[in-house]
N, C-alpha and C. Protein backbone atom coordinates (compact mmCIF):
# COMPACT_ATOMS: atom_id res chain seq x y z
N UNK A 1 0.85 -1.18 0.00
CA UNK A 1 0.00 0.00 0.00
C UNK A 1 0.90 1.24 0.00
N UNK A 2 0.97 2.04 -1.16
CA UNK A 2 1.34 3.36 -0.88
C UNK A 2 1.22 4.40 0.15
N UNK A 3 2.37 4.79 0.84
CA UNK A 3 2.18 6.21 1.63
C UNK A 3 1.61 7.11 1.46
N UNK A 4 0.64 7.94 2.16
CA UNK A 4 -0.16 8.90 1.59
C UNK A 4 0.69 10.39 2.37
N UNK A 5 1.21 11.02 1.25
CA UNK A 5 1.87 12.39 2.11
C UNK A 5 0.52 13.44 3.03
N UNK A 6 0.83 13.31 4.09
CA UNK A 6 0.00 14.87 4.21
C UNK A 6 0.61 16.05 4.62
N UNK A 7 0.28 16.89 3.90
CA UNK A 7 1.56 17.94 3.88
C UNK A 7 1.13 19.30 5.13
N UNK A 8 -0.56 19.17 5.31
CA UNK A 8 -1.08 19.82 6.58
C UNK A 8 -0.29 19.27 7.83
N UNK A 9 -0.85 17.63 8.09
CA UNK A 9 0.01 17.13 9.33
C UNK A 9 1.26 17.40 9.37
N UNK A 10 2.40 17.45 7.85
CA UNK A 10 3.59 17.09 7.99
C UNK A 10 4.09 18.85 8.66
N UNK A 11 3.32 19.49 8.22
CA UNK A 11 3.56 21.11 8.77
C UNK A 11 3.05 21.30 9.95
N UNK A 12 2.55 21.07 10.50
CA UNK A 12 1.98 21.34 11.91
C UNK A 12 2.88 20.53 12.68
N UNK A 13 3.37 19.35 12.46
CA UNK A 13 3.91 18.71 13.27
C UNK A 13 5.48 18.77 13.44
N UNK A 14 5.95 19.15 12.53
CA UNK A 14 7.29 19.84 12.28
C UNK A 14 7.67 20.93 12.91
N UNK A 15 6.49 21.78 12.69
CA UNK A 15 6.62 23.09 13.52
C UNK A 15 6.11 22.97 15.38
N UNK A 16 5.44 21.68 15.73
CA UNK A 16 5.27 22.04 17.07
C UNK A 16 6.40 21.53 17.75
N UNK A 17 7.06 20.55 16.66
CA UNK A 17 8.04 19.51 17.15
C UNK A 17 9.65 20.66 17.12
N UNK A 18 9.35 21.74 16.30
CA UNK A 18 10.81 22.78 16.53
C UNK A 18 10.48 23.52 17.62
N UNK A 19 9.21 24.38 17.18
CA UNK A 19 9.03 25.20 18.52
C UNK A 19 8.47 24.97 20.11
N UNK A 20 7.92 24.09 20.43
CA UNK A 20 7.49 23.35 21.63
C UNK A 20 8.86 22.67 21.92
N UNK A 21 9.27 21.63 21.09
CA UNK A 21 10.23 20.58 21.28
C UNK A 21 11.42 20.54 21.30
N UNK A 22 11.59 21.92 20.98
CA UNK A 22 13.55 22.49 20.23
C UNK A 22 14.16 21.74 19.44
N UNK A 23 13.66 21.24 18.66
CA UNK A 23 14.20 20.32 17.79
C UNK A 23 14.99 21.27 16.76
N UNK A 24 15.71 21.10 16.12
CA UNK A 24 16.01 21.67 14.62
C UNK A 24 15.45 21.78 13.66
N UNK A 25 14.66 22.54 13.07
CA UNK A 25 14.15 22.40 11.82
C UNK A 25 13.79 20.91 10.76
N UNK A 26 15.29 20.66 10.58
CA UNK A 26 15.69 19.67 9.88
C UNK A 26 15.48 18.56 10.50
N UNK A 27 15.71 18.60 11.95
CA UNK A 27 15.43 16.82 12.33
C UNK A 27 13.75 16.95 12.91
N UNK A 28 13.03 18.15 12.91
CA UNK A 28 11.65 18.34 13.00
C UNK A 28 11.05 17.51 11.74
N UNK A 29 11.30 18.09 11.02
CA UNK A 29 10.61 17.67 9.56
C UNK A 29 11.23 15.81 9.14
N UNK A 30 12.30 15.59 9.32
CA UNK A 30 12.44 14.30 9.55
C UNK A 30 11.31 13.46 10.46
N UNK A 31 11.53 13.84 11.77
CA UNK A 31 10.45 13.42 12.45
C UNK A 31 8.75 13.29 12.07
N UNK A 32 8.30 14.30 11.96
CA UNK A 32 7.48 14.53 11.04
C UNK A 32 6.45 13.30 9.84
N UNK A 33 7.94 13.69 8.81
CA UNK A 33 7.89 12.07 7.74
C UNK A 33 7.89 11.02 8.89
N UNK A 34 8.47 10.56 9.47
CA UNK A 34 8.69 9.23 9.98
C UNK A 34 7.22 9.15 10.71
N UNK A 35 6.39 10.17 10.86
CA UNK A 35 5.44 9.73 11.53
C UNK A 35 4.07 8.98 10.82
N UNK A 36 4.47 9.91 9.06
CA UNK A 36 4.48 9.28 8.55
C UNK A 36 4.28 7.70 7.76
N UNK A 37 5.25 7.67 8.18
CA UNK A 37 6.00 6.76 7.53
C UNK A 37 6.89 6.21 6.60
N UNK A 38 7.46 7.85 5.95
CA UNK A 38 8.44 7.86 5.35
C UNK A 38 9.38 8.14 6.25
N UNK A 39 10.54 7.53 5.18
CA UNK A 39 11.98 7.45 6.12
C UNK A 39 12.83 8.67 6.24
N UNK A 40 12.58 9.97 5.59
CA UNK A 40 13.09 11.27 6.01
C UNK A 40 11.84 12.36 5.39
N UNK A 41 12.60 13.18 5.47
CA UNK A 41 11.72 14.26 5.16
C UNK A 41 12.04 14.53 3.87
N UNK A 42 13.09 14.30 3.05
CA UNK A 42 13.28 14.03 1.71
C UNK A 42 12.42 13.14 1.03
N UNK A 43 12.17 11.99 1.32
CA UNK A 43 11.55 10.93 0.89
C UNK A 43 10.18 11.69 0.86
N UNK A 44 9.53 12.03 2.16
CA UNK A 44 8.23 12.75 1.60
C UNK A 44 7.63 14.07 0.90
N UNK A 45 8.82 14.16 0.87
CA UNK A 45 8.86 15.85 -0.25
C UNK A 45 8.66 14.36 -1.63
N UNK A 46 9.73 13.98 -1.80
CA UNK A 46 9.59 12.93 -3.29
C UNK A 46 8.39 12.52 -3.57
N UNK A 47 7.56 11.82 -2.75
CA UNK A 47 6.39 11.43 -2.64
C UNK A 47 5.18 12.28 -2.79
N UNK A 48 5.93 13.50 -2.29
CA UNK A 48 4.43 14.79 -2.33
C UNK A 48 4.21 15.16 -3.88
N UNK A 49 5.76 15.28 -4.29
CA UNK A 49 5.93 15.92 -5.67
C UNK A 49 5.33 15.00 -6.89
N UNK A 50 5.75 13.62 -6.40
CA UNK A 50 5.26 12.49 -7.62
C UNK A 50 3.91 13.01 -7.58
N UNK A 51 3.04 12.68 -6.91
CA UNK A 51 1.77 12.91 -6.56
C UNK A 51 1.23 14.19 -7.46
N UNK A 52 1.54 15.65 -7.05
CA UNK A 52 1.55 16.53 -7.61
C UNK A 52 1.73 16.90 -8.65
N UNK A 53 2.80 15.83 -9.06
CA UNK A 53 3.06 15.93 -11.04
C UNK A 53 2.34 14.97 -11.61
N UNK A 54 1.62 13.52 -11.13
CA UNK A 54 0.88 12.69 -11.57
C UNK A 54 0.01 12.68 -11.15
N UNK A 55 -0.72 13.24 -10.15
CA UNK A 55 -2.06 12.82 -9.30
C UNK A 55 -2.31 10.89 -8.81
N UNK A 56 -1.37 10.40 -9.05
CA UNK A 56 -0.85 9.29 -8.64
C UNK A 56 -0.13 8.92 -7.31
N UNK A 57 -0.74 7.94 -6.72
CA UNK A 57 -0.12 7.84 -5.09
C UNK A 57 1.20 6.54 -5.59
N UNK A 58 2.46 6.18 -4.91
CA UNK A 58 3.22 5.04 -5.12
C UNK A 58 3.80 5.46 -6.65
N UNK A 59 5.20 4.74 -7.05
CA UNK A 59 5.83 4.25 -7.85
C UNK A 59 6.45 5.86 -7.86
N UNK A 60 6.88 6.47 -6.65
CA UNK A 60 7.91 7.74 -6.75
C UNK A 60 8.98 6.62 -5.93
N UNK A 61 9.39 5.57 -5.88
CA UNK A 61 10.20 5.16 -4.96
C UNK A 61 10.63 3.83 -6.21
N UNK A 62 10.32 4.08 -7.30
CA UNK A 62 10.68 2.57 -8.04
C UNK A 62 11.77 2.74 -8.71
């Protein structure tokens, strides 16, 4: 089954996870994906974008 990006959760949660949590930016938004269930926050940018250029969920990882 394909990952479904959500890019609302992935922003809200990034940002409560820097500013509540002191996290870094960067390992916020990692976190974030992994909650996910992608394995960084790269991976679900890839995934958001496939989507966005195909309207297609899966096969940004093949």
């Amino acid at each position: 089954m394909p990952l479904i990006p959500d890019i609302d959760e992935f922003e809200e949660r990034a940002a409560i996870m820097e500013y509540d949590g002191g996290f870094s930016r960067s390992m916020a938004e990692d976190r974030a994906a992994q909650e996910q269930g992608f394995r960084d926050a790269a991976q679900f940018r890839e995934a958001l974008a496939y989507y966005l250029h195909t309207g297609r969920l899966g096969g940004w990882n093949d």
